[in-house]
N, C-alpha and C. Protein backbone atom coordinates (compact mmCIF):
# COMPACT_ATOMS: atom_id res chain seq x y z
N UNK A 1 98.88 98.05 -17.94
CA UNK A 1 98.54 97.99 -19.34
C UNK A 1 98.75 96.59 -19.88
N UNK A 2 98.18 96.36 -20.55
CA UNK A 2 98.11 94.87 -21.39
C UNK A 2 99.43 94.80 -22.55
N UNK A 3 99.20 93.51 -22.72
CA UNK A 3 100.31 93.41 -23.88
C UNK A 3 99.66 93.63 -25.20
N UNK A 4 100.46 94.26 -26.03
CA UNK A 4 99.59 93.72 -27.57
C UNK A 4 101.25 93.44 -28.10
N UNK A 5 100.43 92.35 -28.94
CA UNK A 5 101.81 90.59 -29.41
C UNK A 5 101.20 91.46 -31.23
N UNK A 6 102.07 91.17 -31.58
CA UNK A 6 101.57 91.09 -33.23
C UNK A 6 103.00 90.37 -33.80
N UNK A 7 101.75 89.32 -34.54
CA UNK A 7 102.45 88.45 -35.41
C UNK A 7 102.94 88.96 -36.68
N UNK A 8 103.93 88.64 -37.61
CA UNK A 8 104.11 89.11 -38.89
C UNK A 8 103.96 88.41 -39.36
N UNK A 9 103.46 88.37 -40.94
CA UNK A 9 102.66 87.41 -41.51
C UNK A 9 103.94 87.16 -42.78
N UNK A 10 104.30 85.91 -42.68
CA UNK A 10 105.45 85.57 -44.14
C UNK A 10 104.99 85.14 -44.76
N UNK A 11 105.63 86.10 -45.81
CA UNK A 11 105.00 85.97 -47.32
C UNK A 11 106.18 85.50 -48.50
N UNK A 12 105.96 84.52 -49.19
CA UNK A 12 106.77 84.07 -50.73
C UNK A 12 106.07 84.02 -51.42
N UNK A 13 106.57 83.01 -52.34
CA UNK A 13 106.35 82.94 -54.05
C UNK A 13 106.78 81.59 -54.35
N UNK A 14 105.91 80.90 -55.17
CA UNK A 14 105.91 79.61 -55.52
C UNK A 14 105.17 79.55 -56.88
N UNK A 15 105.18 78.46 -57.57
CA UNK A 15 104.78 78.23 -58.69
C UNK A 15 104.36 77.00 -59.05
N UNK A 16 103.25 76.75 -60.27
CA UNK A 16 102.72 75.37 -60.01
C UNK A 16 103.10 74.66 -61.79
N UNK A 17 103.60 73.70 -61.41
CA UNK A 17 104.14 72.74 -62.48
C UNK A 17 103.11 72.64 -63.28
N UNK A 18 103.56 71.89 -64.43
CA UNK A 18 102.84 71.65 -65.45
C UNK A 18 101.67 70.55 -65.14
N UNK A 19 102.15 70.14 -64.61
CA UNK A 19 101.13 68.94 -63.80
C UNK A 19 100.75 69.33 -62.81
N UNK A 20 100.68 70.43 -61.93
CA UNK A 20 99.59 70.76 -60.99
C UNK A 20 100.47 70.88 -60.04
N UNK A 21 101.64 70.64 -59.98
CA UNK A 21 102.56 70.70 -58.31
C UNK A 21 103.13 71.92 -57.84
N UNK A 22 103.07 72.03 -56.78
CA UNK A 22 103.79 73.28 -56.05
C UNK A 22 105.06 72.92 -55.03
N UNK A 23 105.86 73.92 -55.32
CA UNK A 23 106.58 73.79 -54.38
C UNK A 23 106.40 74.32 -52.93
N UNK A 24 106.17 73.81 -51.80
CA UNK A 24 106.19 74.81 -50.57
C UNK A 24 107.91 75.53 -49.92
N UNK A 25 107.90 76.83 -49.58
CA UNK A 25 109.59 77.12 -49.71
C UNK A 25 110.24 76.49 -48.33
N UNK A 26 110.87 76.27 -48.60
CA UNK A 26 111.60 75.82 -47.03
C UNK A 26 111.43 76.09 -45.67
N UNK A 27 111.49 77.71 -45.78
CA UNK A 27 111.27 78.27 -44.50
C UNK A 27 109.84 77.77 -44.04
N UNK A 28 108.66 77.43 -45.11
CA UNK A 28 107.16 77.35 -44.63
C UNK A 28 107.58 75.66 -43.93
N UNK A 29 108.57 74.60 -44.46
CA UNK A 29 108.13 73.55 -44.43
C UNK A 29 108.79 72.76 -42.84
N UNK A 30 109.41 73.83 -41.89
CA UNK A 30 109.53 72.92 -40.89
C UNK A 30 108.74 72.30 -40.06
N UNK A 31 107.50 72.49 -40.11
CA UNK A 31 106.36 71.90 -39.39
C UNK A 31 105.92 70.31 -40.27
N UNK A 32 106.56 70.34 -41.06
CA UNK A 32 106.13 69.46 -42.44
C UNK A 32 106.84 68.27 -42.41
N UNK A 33 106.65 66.98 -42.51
CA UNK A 33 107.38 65.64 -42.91
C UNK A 33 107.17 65.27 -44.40
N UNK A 34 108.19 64.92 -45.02
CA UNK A 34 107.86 64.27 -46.23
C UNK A 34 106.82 63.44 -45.67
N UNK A 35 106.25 63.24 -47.29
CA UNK A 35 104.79 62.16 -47.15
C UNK A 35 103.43 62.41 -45.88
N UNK A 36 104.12 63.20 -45.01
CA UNK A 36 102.74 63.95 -44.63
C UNK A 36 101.41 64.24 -45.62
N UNK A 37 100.24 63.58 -44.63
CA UNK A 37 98.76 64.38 -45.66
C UNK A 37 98.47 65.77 -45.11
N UNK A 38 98.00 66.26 -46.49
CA UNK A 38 97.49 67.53 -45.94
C UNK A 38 96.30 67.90 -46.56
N UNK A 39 95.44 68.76 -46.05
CA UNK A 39 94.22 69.11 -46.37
C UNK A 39 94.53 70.49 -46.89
N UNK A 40 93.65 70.71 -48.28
CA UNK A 40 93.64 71.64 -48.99
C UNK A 40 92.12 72.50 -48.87
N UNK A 41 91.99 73.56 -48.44
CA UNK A 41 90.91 74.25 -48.63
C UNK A 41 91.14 75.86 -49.30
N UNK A 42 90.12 76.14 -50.07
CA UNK A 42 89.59 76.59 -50.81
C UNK A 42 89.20 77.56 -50.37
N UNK A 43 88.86 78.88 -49.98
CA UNK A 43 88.31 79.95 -49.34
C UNK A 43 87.84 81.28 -50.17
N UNK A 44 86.96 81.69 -51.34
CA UNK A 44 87.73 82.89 -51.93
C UNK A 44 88.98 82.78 -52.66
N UNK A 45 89.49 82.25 -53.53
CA UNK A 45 90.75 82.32 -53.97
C UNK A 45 91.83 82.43 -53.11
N UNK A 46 92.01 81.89 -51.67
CA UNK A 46 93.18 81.50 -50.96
C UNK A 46 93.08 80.03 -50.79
N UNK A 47 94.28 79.47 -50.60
CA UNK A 47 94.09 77.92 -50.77
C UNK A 47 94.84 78.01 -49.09
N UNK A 48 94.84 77.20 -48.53
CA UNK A 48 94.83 77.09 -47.04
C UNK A 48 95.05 75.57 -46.53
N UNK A 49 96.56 75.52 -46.17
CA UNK A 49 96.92 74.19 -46.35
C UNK A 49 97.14 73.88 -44.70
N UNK A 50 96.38 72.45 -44.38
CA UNK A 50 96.79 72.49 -43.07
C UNK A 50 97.08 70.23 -43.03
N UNK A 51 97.72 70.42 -41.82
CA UNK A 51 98.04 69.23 -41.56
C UNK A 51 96.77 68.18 -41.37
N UNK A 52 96.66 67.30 -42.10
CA UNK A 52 95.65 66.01 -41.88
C UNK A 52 95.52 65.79 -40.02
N UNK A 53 96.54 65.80 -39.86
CA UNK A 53 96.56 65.14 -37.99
C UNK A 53 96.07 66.34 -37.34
N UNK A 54 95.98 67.46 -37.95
CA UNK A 54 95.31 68.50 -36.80
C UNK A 54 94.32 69.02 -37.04
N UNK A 55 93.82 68.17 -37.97
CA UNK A 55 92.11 68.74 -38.35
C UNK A 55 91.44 68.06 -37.50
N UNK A 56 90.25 68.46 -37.32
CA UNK A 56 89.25 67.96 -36.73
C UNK A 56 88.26 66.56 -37.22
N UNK A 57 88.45 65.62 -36.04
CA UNK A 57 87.45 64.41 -37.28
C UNK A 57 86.63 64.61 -38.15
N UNK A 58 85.58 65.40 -37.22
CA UNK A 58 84.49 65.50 -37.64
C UNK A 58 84.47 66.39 -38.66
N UNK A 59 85.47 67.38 -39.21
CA UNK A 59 85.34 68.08 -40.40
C UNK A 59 85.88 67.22 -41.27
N UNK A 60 86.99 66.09 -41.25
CA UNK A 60 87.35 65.12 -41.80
C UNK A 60 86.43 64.02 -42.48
N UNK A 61 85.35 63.78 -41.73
CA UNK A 61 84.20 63.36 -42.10
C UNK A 61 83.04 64.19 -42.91
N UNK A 62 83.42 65.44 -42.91
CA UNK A 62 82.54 66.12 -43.57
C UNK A 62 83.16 66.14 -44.68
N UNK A 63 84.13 66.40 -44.98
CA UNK A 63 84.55 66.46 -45.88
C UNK A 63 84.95 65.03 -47.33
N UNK A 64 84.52 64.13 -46.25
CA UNK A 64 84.27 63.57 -47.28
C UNK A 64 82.99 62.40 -47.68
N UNK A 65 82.23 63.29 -47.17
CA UNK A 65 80.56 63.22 -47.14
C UNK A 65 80.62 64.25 -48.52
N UNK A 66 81.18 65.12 -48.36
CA UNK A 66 80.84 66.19 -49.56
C UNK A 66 81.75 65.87 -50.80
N UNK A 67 83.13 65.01 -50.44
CA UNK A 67 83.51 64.48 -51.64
C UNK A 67 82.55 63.71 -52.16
N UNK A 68 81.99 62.28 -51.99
CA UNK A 68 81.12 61.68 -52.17
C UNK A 68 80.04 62.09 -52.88
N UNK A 69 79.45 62.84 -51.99
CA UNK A 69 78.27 63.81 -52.94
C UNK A 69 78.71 64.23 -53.96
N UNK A 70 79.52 65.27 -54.20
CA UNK A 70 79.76 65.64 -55.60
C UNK A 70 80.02 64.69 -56.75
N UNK A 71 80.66 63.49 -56.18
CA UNK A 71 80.78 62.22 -57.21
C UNK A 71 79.60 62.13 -57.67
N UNK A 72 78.58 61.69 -56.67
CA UNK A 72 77.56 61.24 -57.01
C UNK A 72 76.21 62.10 -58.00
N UNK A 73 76.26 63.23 -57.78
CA UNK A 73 76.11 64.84 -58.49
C UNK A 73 76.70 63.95 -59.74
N UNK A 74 78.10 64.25 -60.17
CA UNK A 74 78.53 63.90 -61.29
C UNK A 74 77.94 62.92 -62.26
N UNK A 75 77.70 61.96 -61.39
CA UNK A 75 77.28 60.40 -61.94
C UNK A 75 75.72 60.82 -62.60
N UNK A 76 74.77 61.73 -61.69
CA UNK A 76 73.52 61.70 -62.10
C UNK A 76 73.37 62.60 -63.16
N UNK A 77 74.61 64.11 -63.26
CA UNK A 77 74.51 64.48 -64.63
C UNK A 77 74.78 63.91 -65.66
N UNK A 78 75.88 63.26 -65.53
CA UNK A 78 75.96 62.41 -66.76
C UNK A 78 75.48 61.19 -67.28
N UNK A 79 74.02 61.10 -66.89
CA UNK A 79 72.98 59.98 -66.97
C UNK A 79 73.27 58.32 -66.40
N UNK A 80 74.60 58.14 -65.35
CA UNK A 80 74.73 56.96 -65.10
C UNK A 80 74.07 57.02 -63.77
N UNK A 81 72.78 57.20 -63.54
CA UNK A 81 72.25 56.04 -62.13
C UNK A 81 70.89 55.33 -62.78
N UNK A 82 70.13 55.15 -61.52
CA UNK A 82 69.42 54.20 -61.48
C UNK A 82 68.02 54.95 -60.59
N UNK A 83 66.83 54.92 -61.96
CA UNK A 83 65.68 55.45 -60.99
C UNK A 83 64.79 54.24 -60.41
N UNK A 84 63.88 54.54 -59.58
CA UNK A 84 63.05 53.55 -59.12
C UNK A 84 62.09 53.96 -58.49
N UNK A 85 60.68 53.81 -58.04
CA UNK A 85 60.01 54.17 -57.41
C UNK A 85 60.23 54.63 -55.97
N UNK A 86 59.69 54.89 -54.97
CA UNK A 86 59.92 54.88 -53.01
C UNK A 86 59.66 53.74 -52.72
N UNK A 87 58.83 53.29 -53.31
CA UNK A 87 58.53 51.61 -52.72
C UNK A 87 59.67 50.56 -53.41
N UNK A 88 59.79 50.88 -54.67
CA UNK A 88 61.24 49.82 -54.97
C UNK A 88 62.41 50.35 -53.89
N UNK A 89 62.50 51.64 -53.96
CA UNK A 89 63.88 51.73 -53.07
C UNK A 89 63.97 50.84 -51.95
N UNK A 90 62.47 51.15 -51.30
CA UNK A 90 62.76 50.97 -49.91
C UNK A 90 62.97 49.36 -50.11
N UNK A 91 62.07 48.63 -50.64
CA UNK A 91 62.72 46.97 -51.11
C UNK A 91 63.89 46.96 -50.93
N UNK A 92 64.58 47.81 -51.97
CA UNK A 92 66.19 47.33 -52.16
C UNK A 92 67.05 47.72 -50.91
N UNK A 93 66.64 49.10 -50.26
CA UNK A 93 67.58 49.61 -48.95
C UNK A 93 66.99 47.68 -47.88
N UNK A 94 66.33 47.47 -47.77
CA UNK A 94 65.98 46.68 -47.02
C UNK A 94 66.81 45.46 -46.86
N UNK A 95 67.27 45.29 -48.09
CA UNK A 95 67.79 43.91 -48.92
C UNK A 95 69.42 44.05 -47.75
N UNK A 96 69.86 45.37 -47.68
CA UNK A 96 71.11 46.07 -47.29
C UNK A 96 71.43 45.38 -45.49
């Protein structure tokens, strides 16, 4: 017969400052160094915190391909870019 392993899943309680901060509780933080980066994702209303050094580049790069974009989203709703024809663009990408 096989093994079956089951993990238990720990669960607390934390709270977020007036300014946006959380505490993580102790027991979560031995994997953790002060000043460590960490990546925050978003899922459905779970936030999902994992270590910068064990993500994957290439989602590291995606991710901030899609920061970028949304800046740039931002910039064009709020009327700050710059239109131009296909033929001016391509002038100016050229110039690059």
């Amino acid at each position: 017969m096989g093994k079956i392993c089951l993990t238990m899943v720990q669960i607390d309680t934390t709270r977020i400052s007036s300014k946006g901060q959380i505490v993580i509780p102790a027991r979560f933080r031995g994997n953790f160094k002060e000043g460590e980066n960490l990546v925050i994702i978003e899922n459905g209303g779970q936030l999902i915190l994992k270590k910068e050094s064990a993500v994957d580049k290439n989602f590291l790069e995606d991710l901030e391909f899609a920061r970028r974009t949304e800046k740039a989203w931002k910039e064009i709703e709020a009327g700050r870019c710059t239109t131009m024809s296909s033929e001016d663009f391509l002038k100016e990408i050229s110039k690059w």
